[in-house]
N, C-alpha and C. Protein backbone atom coordinates (compact mmCIF):
# COMPACT_ATOMS: atom_id res chain seq x y z
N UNK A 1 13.59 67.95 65.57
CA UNK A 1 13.52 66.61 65.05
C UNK A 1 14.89 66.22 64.49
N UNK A 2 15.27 65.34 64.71
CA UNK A 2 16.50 64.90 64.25
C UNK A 2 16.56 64.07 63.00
N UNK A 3 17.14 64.30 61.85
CA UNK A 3 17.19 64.05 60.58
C UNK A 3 18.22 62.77 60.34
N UNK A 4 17.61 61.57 59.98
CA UNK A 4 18.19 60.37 59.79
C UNK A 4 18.54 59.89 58.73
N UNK A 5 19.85 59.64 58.54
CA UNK A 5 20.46 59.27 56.97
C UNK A 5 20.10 58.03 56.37
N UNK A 6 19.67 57.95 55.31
CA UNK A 6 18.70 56.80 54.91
C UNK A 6 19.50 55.33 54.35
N UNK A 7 21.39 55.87 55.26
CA UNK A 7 22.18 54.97 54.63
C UNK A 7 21.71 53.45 54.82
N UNK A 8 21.89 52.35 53.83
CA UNK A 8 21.89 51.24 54.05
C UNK A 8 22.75 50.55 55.08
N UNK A 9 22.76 49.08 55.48
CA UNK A 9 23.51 48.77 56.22
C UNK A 9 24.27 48.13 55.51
N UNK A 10 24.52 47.80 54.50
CA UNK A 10 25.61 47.23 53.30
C UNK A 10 26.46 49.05 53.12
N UNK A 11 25.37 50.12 52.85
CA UNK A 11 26.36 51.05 52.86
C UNK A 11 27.37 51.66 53.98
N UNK A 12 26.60 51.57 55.28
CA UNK A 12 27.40 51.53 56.62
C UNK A 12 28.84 50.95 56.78
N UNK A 13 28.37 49.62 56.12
CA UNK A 13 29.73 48.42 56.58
C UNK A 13 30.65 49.14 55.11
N UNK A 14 30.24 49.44 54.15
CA UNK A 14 31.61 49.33 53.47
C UNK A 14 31.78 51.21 53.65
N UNK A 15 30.94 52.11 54.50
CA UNK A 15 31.93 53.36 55.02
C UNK A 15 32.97 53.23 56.00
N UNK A 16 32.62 51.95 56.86
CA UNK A 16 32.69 52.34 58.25
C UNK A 16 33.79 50.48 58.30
N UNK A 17 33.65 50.14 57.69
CA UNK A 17 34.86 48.78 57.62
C UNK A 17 35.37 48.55 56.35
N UNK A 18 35.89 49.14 55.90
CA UNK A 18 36.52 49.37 54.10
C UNK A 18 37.12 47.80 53.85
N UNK A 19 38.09 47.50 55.17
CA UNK A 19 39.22 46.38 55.38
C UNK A 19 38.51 45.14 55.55
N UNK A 20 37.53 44.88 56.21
CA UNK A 20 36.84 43.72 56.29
C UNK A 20 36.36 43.40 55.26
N UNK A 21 35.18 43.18 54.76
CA UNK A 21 34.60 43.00 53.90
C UNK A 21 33.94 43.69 53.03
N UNK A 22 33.72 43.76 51.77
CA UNK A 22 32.27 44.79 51.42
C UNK A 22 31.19 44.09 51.07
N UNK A 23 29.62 44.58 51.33
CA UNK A 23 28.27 43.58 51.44
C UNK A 23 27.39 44.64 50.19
N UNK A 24 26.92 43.73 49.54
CA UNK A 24 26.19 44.33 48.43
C UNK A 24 24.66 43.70 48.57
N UNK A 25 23.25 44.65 49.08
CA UNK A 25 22.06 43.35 48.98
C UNK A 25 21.70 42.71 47.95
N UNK A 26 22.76 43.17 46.77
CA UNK A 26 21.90 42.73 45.50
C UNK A 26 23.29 41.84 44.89
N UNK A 27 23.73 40.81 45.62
CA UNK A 27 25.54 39.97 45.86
C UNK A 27 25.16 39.79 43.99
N UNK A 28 24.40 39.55 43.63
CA UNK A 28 24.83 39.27 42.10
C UNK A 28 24.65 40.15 41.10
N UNK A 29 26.16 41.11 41.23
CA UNK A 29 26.32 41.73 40.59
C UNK A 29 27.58 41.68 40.26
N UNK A 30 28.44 42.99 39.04
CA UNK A 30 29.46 42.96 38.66
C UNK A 30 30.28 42.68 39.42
N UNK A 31 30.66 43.18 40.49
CA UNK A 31 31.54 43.45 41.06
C UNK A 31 31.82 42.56 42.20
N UNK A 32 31.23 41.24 42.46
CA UNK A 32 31.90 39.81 43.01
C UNK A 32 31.83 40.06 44.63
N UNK A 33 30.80 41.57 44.54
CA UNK A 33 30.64 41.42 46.67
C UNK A 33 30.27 40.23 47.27
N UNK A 34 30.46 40.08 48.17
CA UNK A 34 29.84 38.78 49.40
C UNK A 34 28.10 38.97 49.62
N UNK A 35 28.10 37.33 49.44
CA UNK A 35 26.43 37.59 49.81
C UNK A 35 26.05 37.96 50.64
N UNK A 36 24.91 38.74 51.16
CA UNK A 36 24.46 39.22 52.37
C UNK A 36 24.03 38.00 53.29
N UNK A 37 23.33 37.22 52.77
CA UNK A 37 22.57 36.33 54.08
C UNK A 37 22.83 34.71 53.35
N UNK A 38 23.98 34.30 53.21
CA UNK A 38 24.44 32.66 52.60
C UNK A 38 24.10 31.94 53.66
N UNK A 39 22.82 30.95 53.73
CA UNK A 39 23.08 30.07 54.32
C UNK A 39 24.38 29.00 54.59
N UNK A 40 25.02 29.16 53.28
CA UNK A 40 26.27 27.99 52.86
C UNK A 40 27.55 28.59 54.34
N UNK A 41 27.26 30.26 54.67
CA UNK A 41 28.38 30.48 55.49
C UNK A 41 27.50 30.54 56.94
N UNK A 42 26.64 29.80 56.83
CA UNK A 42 25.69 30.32 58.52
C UNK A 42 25.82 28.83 59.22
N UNK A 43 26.54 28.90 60.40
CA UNK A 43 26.77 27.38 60.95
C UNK A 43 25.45 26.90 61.40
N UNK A 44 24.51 27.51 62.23
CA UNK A 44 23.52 27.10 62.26
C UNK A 44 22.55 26.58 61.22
N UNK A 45 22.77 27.41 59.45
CA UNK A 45 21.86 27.03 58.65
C UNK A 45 22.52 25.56 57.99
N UNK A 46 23.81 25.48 58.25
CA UNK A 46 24.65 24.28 57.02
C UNK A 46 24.67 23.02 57.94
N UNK A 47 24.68 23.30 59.12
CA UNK A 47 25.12 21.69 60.55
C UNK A 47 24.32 21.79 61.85
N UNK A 48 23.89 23.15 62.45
CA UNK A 48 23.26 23.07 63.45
C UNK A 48 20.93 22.18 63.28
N UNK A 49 21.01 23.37 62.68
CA UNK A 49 19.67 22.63 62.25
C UNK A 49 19.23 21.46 61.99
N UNK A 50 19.83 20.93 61.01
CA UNK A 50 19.74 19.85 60.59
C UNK A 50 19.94 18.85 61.95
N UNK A 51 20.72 18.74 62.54
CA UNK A 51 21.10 18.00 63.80
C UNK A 51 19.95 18.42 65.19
N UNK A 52 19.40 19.38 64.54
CA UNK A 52 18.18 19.35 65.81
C UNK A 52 17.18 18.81 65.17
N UNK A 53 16.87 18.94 63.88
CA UNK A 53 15.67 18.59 63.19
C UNK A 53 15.62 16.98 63.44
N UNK A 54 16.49 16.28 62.89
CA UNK A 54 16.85 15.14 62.97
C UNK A 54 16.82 14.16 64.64
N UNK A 55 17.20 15.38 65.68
CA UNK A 55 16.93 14.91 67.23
C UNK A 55 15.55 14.73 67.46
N UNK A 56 14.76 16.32 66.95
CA UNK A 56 13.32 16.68 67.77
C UNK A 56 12.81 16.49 66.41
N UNK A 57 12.75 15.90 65.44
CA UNK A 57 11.59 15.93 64.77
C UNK A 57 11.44 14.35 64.37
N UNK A 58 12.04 13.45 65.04
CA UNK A 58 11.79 12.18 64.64
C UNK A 58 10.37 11.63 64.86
N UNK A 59 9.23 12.20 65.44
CA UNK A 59 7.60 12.29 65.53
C UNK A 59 7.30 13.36 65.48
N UNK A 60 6.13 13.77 64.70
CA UNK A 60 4.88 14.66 64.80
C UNK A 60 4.73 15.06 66.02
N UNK A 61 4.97 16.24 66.53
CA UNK A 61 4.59 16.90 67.69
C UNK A 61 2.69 17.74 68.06
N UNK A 62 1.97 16.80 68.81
CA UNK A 62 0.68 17.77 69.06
C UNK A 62 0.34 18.65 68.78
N UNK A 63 1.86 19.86 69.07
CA UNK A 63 1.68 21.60 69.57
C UNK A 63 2.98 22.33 69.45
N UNK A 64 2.84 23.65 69.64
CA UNK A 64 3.97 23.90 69.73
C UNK A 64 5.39 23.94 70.75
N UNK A 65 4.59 23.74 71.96
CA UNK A 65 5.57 23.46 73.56
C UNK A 65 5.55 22.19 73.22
N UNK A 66 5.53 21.35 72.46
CA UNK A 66 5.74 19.66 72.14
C UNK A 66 7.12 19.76 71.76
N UNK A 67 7.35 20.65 70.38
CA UNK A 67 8.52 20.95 69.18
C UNK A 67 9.60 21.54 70.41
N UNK A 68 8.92 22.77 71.38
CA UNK A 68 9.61 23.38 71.68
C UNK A 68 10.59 22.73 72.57
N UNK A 69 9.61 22.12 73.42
CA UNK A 69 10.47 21.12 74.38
C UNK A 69 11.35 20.49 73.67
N UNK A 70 11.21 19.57 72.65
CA UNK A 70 12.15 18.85 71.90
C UNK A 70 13.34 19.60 71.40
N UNK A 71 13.13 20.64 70.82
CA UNK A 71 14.22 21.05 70.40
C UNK A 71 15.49 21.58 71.83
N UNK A 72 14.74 22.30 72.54
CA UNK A 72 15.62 22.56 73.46
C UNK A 72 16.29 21.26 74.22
N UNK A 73 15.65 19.91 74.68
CA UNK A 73 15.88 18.52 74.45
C UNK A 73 17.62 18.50 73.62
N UNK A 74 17.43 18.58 72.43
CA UNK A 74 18.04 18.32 71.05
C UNK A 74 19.52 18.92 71.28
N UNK A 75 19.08 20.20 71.60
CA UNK A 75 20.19 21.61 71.52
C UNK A 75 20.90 20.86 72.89
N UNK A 76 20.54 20.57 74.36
CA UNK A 76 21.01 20.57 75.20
C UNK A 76 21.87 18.88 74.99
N UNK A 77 21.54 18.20 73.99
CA UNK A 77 22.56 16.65 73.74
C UNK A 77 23.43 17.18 72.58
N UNK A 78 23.42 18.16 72.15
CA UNK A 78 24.90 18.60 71.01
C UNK A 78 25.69 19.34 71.86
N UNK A 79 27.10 17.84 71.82
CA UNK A 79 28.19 17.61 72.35
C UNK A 79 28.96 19.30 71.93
N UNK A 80 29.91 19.86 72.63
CA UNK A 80 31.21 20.57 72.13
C UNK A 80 31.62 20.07 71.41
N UNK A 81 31.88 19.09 71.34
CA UNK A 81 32.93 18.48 70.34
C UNK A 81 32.42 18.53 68.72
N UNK A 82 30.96 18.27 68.60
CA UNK A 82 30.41 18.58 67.63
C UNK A 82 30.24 20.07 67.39
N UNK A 83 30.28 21.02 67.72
CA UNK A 83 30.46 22.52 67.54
C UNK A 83 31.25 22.88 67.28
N UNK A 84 32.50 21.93 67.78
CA UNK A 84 33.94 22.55 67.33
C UNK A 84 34.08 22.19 66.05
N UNK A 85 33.58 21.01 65.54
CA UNK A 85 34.04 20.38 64.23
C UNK A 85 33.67 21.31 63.50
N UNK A 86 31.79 21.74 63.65
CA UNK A 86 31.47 22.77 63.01
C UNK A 86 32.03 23.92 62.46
N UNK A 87 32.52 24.02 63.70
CA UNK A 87 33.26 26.11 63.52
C UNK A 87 34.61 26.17 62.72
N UNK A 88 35.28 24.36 63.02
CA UNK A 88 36.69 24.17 62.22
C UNK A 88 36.50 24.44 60.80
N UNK A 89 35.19 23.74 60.29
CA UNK A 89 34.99 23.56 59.20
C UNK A 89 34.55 24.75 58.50
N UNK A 90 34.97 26.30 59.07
CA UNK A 90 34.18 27.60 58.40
C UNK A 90 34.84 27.58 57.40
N UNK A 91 36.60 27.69 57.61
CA UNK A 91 37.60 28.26 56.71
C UNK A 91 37.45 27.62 55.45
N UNK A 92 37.22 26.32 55.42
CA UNK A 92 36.99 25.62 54.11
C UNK A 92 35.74 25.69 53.33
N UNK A 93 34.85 26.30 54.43
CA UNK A 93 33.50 26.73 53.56
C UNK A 93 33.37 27.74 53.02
N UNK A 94 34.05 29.02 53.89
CA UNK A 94 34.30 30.12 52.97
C UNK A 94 35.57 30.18 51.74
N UNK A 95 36.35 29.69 51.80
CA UNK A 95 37.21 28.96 50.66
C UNK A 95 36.21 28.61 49.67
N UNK A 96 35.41 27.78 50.00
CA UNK A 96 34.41 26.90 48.52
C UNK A 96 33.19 28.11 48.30
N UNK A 97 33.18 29.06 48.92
CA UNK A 97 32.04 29.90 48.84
C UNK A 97 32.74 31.09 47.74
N UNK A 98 34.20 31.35 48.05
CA UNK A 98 34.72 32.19 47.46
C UNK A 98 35.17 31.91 45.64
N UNK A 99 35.51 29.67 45.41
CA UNK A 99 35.87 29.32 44.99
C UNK A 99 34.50 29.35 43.66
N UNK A 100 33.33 29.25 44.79
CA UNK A 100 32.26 29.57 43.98
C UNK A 100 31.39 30.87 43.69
N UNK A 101 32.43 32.05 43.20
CA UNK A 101 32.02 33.27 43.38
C UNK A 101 30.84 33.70 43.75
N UNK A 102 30.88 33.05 45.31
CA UNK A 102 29.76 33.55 45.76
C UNK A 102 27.93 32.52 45.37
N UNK A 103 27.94 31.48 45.01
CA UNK A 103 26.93 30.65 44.52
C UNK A 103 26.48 30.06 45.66
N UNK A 104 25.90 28.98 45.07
CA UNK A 104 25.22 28.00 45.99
C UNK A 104 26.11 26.71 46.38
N UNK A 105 27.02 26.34 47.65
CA UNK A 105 27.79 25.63 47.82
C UNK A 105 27.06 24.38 47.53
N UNK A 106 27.77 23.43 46.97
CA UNK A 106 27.36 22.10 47.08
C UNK A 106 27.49 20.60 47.79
């Protein structure tokens, strides 16, 4: 049987990438680690969503192949050009994420 180390994956990343970042699951603590799961740094949670919600949810859908259709609908009319703005706009979000040790961007 092969014996499996019960390391975390916050403990993984800061054995195994010292230089990148370090991830703590419990981000509010002393020591000012990066949050594990910030919506504020997830492009899909801060600009993508919202821009599908807003495409496919402008009516009450029947079912769920109603939503589903729509959204894929939604996803397939967001331009490049709007993705790029998105992805431009990381550096300044992680800037205000950092500016806000780590909080809730506003």
């Amino acid at each position: 049987m092969i014996e499996r180390n019960p390391t975390t994956k916050a403990d993984f990343l800061r054995d195994n990438c010292p230089n990148v970042f370090t991830v703590d699951p419990h981000w509010r603590n002393p020591i000012d680690e990066w949050p594990p799961n910030s919506p504020d740094l997830n492009p899909l949670d801060y600009a993508v969503w919202s821009i599908l919600e807003e495409k496919a949810c402008q009516k009450p859908h029947p079912n769920v192949e109603s939503l589903k259709k729509a959204l894929k609908k939604a996803w397939k009319e967001i331009i490049l050009d709007t993705l790029v703005k998105i992805v431009d706009n990381f550096p300044k979000r992680l800037k205000a994420c950092i500016d806000a040790k780590g909080g809730h961007l506003e």
